[in-house]
Protein backbone atom coordinates (compact mmCIF):
# COMPACT_ATOMS: atom_id res chain seq x y z
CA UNK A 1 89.14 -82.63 22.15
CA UNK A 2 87.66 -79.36 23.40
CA UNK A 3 83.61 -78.98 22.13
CA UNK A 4 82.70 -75.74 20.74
CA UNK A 5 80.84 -73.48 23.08
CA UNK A 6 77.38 -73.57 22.18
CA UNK A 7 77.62 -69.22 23.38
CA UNK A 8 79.50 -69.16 19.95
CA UNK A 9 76.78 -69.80 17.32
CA UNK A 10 74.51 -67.20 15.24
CA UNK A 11 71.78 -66.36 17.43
CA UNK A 12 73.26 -67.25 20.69
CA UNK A 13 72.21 -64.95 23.68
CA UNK A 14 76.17 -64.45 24.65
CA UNK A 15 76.50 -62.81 21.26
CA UNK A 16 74.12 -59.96 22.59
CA UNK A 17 76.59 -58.91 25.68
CA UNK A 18 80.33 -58.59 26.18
CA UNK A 19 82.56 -61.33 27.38
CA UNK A 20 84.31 -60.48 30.76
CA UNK A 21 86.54 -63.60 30.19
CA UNK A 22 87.76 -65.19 27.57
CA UNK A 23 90.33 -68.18 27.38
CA UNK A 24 92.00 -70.00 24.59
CA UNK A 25 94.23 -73.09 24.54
CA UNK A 26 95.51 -72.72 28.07
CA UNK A 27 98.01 -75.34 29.08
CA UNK A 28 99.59 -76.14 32.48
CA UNK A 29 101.77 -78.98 33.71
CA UNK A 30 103.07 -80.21 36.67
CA UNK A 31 106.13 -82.55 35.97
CA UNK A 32 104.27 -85.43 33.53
CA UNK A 33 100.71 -84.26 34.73
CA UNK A 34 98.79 -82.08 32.27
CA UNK A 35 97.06 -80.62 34.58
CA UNK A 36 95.51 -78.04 32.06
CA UNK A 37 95.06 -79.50 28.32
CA UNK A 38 93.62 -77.02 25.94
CA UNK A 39 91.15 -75.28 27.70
CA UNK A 40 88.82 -73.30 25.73
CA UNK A 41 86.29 -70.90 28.27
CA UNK A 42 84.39 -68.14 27.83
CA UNK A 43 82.26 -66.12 30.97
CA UNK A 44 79.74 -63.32 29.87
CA UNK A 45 79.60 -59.73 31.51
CA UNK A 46 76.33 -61.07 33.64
CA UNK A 47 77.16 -64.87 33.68
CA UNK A 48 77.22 -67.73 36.05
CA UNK A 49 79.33 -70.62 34.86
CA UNK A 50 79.74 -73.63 36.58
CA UNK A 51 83.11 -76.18 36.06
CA UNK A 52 82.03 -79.11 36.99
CA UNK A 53 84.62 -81.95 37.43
CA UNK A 54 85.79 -84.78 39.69
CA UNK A 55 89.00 -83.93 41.71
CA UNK A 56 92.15 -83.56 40.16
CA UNK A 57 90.33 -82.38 37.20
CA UNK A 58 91.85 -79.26 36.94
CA UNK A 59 89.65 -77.35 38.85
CA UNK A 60 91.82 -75.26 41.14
CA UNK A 61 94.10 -74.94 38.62
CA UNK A 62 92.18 -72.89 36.02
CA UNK A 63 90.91 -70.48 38.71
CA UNK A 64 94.88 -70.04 39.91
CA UNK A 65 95.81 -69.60 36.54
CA UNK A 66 92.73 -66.97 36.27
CA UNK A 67 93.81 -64.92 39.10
CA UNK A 68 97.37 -64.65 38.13
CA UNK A 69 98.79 -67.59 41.03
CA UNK A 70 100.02 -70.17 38.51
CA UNK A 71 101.53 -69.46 35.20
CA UNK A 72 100.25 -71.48 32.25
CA UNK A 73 102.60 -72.49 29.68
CA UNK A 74 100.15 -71.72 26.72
CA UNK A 75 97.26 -70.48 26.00
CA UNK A 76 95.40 -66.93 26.21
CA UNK A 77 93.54 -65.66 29.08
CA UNK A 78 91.40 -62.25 28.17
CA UNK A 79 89.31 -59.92 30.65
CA UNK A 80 86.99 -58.00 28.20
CA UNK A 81 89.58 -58.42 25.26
CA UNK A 82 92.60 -57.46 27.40
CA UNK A 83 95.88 -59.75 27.52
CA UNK A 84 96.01 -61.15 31.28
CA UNK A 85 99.82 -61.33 30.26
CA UNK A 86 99.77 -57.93 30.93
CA UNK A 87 98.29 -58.26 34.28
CA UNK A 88 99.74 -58.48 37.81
CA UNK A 89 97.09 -61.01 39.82
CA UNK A 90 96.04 -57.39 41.73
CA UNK A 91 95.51 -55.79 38.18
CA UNK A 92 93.21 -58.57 36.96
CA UNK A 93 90.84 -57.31 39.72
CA UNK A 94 89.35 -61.01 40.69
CA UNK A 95 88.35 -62.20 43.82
CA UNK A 96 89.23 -65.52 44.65
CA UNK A 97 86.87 -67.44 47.77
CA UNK A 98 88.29 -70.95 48.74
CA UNK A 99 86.40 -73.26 50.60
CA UNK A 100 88.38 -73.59 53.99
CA UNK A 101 87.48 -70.20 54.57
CA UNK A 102 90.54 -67.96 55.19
CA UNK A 103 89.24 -65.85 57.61
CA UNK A 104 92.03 -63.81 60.53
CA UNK A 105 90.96 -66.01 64.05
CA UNK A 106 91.98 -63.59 66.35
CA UNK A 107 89.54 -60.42 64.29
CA UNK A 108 86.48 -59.68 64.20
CA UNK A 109 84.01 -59.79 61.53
CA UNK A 110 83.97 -56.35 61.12
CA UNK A 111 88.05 -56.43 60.60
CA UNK A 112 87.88 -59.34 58.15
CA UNK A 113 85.35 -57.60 55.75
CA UNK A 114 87.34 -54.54 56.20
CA UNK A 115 90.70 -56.42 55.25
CA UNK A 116 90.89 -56.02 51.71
CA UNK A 117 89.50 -52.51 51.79
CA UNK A 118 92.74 -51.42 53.53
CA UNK A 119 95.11 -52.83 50.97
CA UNK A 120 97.81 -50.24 49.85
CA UNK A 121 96.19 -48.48 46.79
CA UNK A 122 92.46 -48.76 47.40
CA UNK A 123 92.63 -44.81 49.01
CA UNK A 124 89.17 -45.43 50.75
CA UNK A 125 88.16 -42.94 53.66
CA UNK A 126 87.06 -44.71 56.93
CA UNK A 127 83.89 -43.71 55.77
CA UNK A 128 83.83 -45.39 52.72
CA UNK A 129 85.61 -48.28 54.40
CA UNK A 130 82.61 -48.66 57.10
CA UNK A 131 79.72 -48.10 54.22
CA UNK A 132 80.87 -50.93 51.65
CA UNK A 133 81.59 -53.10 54.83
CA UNK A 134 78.02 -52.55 56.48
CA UNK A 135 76.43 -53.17 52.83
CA UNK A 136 78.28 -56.57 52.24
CA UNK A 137 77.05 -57.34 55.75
CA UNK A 138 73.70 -56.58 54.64
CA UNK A 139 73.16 -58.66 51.92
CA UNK A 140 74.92 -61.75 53.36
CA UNK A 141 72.61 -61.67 56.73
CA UNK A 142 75.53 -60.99 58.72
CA UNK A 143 74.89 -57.27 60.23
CA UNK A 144 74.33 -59.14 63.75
CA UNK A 145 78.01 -60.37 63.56
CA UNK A 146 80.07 -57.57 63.01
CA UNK A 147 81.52 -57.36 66.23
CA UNK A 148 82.02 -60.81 66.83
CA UNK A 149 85.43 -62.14 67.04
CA UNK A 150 85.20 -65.11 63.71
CA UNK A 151 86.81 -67.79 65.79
CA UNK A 152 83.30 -67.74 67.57
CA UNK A 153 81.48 -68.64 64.32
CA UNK A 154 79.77 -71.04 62.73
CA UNK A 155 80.83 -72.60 59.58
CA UNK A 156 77.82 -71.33 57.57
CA UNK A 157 79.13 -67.52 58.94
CA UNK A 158 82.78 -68.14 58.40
CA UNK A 159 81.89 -68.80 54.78
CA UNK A 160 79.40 -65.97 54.65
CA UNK A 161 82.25 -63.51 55.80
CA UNK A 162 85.00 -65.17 53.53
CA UNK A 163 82.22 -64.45 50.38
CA UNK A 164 81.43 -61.13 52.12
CA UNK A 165 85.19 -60.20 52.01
CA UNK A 166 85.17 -60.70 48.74
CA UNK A 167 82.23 -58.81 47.67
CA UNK A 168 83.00 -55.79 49.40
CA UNK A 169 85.93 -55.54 46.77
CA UNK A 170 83.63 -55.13 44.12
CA UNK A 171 85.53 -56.72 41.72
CA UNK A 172 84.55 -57.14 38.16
CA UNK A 173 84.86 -60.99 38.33
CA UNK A 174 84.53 -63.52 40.84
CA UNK A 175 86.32 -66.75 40.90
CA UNK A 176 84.28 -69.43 43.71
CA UNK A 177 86.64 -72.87 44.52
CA UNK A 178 84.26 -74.94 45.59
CA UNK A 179 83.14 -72.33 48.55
CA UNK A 180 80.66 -74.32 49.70
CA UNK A 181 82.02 -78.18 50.56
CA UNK A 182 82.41 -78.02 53.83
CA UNK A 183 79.00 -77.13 55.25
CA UNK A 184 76.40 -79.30 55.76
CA UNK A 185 74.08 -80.67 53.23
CA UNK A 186 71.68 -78.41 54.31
CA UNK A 187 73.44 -75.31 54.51
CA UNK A 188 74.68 -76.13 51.46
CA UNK A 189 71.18 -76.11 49.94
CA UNK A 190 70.26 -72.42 51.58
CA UNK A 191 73.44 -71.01 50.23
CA UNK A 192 72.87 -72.42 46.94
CA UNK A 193 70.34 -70.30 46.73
CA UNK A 194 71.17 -67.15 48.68
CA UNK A 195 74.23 -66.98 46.43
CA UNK A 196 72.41 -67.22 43.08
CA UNK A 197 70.06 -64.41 44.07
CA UNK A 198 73.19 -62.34 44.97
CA UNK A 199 75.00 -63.01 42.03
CA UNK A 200 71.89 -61.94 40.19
CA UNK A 201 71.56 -58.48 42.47
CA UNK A 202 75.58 -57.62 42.08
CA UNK A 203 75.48 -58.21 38.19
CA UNK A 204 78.71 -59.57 38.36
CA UNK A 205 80.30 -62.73 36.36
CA UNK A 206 80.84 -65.42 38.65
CA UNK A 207 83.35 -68.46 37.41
CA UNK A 208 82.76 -71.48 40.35
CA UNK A 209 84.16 -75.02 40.30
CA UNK A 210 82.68 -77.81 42.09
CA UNK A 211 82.55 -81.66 41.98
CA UNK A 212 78.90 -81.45 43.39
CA UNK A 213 76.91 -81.49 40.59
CA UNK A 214 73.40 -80.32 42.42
CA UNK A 215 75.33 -77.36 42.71
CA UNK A 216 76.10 -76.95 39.19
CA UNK A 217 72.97 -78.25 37.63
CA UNK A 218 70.98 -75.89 40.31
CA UNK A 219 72.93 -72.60 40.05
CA UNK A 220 74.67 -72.32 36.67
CA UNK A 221 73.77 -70.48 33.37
CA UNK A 222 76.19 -72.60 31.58
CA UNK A 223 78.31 -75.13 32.64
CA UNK A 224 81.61 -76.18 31.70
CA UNK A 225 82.45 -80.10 32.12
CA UNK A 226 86.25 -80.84 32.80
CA UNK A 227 88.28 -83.86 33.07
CA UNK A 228 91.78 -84.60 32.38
CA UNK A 229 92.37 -80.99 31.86
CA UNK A 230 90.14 -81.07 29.10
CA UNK A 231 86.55 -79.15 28.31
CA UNK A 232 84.26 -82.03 27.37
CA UNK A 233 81.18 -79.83 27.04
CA UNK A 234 80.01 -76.40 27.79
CA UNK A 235 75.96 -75.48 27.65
CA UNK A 236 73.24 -74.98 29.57
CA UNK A 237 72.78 -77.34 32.63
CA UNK A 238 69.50 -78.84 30.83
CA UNK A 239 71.15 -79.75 27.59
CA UNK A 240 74.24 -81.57 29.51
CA UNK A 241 72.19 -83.35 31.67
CA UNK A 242 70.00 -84.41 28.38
CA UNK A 243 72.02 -84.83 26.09
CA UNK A 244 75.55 -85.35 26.98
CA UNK A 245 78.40 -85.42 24.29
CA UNK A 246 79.94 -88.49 25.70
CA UNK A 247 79.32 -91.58 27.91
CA UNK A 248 82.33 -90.09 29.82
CA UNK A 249 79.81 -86.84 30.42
CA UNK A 250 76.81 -89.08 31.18
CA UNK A 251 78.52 -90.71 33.89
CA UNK A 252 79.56 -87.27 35.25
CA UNK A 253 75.45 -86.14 35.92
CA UNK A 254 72.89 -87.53 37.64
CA UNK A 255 72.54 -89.74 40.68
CA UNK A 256 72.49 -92.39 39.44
CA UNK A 257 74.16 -91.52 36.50
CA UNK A 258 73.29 -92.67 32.76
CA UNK A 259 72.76 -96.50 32.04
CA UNK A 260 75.47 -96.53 29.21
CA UNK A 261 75.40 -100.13 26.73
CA UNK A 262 77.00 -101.30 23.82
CA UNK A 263 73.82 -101.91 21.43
CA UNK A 264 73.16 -102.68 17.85
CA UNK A 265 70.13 -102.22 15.54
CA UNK A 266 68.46 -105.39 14.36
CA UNK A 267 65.41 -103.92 12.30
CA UNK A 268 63.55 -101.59 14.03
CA UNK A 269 64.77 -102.42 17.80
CA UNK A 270 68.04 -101.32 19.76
CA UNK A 271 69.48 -104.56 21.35
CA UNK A 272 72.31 -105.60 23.52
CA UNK A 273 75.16 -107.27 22.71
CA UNK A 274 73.38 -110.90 24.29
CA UNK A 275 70.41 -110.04 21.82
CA UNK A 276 68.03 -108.35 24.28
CA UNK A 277 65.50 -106.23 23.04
CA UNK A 278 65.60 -102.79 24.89
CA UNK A 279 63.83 -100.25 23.00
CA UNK A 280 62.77 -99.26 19.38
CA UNK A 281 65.71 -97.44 17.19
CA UNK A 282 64.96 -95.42 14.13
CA UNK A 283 65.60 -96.43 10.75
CA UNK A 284 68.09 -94.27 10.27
CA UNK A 285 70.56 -94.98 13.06
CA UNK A 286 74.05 -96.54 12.75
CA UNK A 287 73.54 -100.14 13.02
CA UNK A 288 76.19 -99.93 16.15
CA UNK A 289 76.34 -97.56 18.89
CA UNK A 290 76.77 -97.00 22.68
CA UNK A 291 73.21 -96.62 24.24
CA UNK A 292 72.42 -93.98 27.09
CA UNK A 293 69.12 -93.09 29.19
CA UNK A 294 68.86 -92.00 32.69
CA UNK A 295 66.72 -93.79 35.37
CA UNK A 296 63.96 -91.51 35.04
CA UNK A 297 63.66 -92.23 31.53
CA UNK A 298 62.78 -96.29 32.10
CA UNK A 299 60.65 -97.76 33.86
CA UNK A 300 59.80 -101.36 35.32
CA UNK A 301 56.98 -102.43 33.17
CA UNK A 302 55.47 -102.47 29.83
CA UNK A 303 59.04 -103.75 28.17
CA UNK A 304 60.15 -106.76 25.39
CA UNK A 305 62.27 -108.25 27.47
CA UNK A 306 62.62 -109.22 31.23
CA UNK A 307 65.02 -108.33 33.83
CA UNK A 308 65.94 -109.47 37.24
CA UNK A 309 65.53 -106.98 40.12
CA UNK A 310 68.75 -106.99 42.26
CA UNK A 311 68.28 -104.10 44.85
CA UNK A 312 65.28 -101.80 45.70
CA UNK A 313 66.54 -98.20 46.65
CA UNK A 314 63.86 -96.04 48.63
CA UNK A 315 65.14 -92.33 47.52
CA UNK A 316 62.63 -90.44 49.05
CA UNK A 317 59.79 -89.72 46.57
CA UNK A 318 60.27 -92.43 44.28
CA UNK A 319 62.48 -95.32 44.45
CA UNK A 320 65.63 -96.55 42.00
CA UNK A 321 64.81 -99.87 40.95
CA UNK A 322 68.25 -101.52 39.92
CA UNK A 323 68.01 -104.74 37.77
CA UNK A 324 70.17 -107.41 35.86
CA UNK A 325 69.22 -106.86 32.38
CA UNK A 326 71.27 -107.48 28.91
CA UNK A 327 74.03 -108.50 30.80
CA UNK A 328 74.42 -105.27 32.55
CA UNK A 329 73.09 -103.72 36.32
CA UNK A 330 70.63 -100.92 34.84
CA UNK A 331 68.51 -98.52 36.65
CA UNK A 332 65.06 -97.61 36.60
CA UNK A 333 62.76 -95.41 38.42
CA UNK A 334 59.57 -96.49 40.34
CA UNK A 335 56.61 -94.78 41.80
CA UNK A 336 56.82 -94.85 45.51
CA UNK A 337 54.33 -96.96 45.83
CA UNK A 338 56.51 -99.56 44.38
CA UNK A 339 56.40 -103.19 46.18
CA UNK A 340 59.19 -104.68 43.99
CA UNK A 341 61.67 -106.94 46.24
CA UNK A 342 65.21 -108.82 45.23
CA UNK A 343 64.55 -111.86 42.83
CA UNK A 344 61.63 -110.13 41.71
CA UNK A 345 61.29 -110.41 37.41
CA UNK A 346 60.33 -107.20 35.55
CA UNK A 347 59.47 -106.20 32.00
CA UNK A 348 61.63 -102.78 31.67
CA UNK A 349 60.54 -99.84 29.39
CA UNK A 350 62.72 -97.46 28.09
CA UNK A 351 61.66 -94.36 26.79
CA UNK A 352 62.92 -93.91 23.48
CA UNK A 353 62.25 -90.33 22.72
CA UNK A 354 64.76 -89.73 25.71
CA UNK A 355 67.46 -91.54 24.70
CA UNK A 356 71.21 -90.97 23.51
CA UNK A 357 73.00 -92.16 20.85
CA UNK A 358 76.62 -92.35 20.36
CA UNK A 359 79.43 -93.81 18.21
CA UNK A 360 80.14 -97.07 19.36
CA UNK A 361 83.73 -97.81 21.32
CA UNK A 362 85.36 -98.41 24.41
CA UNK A 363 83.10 -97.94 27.19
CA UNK A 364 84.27 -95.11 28.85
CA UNK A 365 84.67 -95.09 32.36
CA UNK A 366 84.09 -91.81 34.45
């Protein structure tokens, strides 16, 4: 089932501008895969949404079916209230970066950027041609390889010229499959941000799908989690991560992801299923309930109950401190300065305030 997009309600800020896209119920098979379920999506004149979603979510699909490549079998697709029915893929005036690039070998850079430019129809002079190419080169740090032959590049530059190409279009939406997956973690962190500040400059809706959730959590004004084909939730990257709608969600953000148990309430304390104490509940909460709270919401001391420590991860500037607890492998967060070793018995402390609460069932896996 398809959550309502929190952009909908009285007072939200996408209420104050125009939506560039808008989809409704948009279905897609492939034989007895439902590759698109239902999908509800909106993207504002301005905005940068983010699908996020494990492969053969239905990522690629719902860009294709955007830009006019696949044909869904139901469903609405809108670009500022117009019927994309009506729309050849060149009419729906997208452009559509993939991440292996794309680029013509035996061209230059120059020749690549001005590929698109010299499309029957566009009517550009040479001039024009030359003066959107050298500004797309411009604000992609690329001016230096213009006359380079893009065999010769990099694969940081390839996928600078591939999002160059399709900026110099100007279009009035673009559509990003994952452009950024096979660079380096590194160059994958520069870009991150280089292309957020460009989006910003251009003022142009961007729609990109990823499985890499740094990248949506990082860049996104809203994102949009999808598995199955389905929209699980759409909203700002803080109030996912926070508070997810589902344990399926949870497991989908964060590394490590949500610790997700079965509890009840027994007075004022949540408790596993064994009886262990884990952390106080309110009054007021179902007395049965599937339990979430990430790592950096517990602790290894100052608990009820005590726990066995299983593995000590060094992360960097803290460490992930995973223990056997309530008959589950639960993670915590320690200072660096932790000295915690295998076999080692801790008292864990979950933050309660930080906690999620949902209807008990089936623990979902992600």
């Amino acid at each position: 089932m398809n959550s309502v997009d929190d952009r909908d309600k009285p007072g939200s800020p996408a209420l104050l501008e125009p939506k560039m896209l808008t989809i409704r119920g948009l279905t897609k098979r492939f034989g007895s895969v439902r590759a698109l379920d239902g999908v509800d999506l909106d993207v504002g004149a301005k905005e940068f949404v983010v699908v996020l979603g494990p492969t053969g979510s239905g990522k690629t699909t719902l860009l294709r079916a955007i830009a006019g490549l696949e044909t869904p079998e139901g469903g609405v697709i809108r670009f500022a209230g117009q019927d994309a029915a009506e729309l050849s893929p060149a009419e729906r005036d997208v452009a559509l970066v993939f991440q292996n690039f794309s680029l013509y070998p035996g061209q230059s850079v120059r020749a690549n950027l001005e590929f698109p430019l010299r499309a029957p129809g566009r009517g550009l002079t040479p001039a024009q041609v030359a003066e959107r190419v050298d500004w797309a080169a411009k604000l992609l740090h690329i001016e230096h390889l213009l006359a380079r032959p893009s065999r010769q590049l990099s694969g940081g530059e390839m996928q600078r010229v591939a999002i160059g190409r399709a900026i110099v279009r100007r279009p009035r939406l673009f559509l990003m499959d994952e452009p950024l997956t096979n660079l380096d973690a590194k160059l994958r962190e520069e870009l991150r941000v280089e292309l957020r500040e460009l989006a910003r400059s251009l003022g142009t809706p961007v729609l990109w799908v990823t499985h890499d959730q740094a990248e949506a959590l990082s860049m996104a004004d809203r994102v949009a989690v999808l598995s199955a084909g389905k929209i699980l939730q759409a909203a700002t990257p803080m109030e996912v991560y926070s508070r997810p709608v589902s344990p399926h969600v949870a497991r989908l953000l964060g590394s490590p992801p949500m610790n997700v148990l079965h509890v009840q309430r027994r007075e004022a304390w949540w408790c596993a299923q064994d009886g262990t104490p884990l952390c106080p509940a309110q009054a007021t909460a179902p007395m049965r309930a599937q339990l979430g709270f990430h790592p950096e919401h517990a602790v290894p001391t100052g608990g009820p109950s005590e726990a066995i420590v299983r593995v000590v991860e060094d992360v960097g500037p803290v460490k992930i401190v995973v223990v056997e607890w309530a008959g589950a492998l639960v993670h915590l967060q320690a200072d660096k300065t932790c000295a915690l070793v295998a076999g080692a018995r801790v008292r864990p402390q979950v933050d309660s305030s930080r906690v999620v609460i949902w209807p008990d069932g089936p623990l979902e896996r992600s």
